[in-house]
C-alpha atoms as a PDB file:
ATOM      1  CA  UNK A   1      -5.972 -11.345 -18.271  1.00  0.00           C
ATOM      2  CA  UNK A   2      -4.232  -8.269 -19.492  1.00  0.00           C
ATOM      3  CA  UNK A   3      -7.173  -6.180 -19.274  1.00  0.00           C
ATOM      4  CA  UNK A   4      -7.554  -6.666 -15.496  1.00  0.00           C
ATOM      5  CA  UNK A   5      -4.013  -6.286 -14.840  1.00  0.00           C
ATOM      6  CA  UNK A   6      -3.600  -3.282 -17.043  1.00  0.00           C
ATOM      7  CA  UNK A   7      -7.021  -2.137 -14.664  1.00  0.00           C
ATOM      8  CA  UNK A   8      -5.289  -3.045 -11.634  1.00  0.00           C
ATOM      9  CA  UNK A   9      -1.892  -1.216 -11.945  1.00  0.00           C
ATOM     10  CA  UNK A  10      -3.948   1.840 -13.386  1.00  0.00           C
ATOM     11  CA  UNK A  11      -6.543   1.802  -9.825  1.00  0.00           C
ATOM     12  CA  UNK A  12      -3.464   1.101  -7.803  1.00  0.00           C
ATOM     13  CA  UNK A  13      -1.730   4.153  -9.610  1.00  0.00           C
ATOM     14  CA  UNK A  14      -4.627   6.498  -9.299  1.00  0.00           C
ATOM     15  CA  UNK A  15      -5.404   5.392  -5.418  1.00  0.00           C
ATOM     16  CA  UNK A  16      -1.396   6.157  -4.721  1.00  0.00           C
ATOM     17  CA  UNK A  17      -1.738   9.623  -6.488  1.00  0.00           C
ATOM     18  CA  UNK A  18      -4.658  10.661  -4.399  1.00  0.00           C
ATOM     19  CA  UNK A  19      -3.279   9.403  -1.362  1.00  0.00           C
ATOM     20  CA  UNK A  20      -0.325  11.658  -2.067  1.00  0.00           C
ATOM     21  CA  UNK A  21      -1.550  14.345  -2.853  1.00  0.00           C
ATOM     22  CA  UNK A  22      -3.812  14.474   0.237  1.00  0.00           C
ATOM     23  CA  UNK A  23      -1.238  13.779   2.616  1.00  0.00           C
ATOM     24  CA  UNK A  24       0.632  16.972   0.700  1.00  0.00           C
ATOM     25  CA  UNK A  25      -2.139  19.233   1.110  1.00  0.00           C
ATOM     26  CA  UNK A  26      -2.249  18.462   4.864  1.00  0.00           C
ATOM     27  CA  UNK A  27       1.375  18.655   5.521  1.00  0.00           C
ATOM     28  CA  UNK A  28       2.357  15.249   6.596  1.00  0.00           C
ATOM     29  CA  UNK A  29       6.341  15.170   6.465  1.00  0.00           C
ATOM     30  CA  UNK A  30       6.730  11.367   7.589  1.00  0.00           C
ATOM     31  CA  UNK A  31       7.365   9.068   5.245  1.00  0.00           C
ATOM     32  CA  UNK A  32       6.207   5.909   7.127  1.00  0.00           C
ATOM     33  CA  UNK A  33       2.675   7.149   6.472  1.00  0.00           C
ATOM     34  CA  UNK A  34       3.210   7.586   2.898  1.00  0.00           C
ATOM     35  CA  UNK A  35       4.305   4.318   2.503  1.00  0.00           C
ATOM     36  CA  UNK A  36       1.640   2.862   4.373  1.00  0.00           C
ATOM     37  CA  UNK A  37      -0.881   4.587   2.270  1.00  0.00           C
ATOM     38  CA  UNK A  38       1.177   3.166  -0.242  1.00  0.00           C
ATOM     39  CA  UNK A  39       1.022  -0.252   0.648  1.00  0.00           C
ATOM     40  CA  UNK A  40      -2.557   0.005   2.252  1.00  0.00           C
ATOM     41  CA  UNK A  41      -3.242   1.244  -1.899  1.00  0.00           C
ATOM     42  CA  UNK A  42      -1.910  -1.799  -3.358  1.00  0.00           C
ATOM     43  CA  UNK A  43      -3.837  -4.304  -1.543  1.00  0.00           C
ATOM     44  CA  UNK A  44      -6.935  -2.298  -1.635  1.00  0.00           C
ATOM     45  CA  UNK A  45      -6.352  -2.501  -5.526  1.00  0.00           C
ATOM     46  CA  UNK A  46      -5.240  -6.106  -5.603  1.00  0.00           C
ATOM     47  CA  UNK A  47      -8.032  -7.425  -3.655  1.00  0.00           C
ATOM     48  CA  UNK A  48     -10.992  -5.805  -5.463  1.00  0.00           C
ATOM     49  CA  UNK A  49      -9.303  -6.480  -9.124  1.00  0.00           C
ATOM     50  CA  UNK A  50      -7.662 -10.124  -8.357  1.00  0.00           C
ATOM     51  CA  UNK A  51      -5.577 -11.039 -11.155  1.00  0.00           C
ATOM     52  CA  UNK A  52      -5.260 -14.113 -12.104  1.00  0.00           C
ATOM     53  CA  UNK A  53      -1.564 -13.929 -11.852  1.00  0.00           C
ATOM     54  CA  UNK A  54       0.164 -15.609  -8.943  1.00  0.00           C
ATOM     55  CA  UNK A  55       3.607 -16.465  -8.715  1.00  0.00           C
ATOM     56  CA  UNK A  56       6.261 -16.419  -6.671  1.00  0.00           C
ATOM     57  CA  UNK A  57       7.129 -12.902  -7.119  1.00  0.00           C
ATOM     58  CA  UNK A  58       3.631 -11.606  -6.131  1.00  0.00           C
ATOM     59  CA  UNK A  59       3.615 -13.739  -3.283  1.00  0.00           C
ATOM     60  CA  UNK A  60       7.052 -12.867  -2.144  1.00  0.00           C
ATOM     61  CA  UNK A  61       6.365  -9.496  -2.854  1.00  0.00           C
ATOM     62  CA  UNK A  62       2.590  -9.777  -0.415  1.00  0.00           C
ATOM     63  CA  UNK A  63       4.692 -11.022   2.035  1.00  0.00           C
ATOM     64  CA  UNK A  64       7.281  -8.083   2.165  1.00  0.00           C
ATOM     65  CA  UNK A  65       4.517  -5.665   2.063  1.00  0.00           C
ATOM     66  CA  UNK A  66       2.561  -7.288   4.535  1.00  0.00           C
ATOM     67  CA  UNK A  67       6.198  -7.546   6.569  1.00  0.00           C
ATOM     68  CA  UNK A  68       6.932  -3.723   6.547  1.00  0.00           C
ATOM     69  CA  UNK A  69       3.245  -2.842   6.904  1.00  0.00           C
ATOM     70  CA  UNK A  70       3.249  -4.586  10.550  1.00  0.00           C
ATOM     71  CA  UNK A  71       6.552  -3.302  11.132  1.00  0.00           C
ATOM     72  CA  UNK A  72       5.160   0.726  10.151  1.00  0.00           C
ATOM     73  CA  UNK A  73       2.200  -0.390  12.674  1.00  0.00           C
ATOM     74  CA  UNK A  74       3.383  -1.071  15.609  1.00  0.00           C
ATOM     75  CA  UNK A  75       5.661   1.195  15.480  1.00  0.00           C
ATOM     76  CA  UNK A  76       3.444   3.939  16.089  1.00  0.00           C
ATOM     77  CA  UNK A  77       1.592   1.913  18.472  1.00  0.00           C
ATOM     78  CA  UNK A  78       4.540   1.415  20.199  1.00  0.00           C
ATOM     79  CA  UNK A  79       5.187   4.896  20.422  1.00  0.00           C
ATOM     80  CA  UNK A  80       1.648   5.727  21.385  1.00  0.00           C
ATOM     81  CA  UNK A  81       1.857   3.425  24.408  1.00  0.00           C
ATOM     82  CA  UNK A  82       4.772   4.937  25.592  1.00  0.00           C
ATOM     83  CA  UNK A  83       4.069   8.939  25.213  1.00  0.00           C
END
């Protein structure tokens, strides 16, 4: 059980750098896509490595994530519709 959470916060960690890093190298200055990377990063990770840990915390904490995710989203389809 360790194992595959140690596995998970390591993939979720090396997904985030990456997705960092890229966005630098292109130039991206808002932060609403790093964090969306972010968050897109961490249930990428989570759903391919399923640990068996589930509490309240992780579910409270899939719920905010999911939350601000939607928010970030349509957002920027909002603003696409009305440019």
């Amino acid at each position: 059980m360790q194992k595959r959470l140690n596995l998970l916060i390591t993939t979720y960690t090396l997904l985030t750098v990456i997705s960092v890093i890229s966005l630098y190298v292109l130039g991206e200055k808002r932060v609403d896509v790093y964090v969306s990377l972010n968050i897109l990063a961490y249930y990428v990770s989570y759903a391919t490595l399923r640990p068996t840990i589930i509490n309240r915390a992780v579910r409270f904490l899939n719920i905010a994530l999911f939350i601000v995710f939607t928010i970030i989203v349509s957002f920027r389809i909002y603003e696409v519709l009305t440019s």
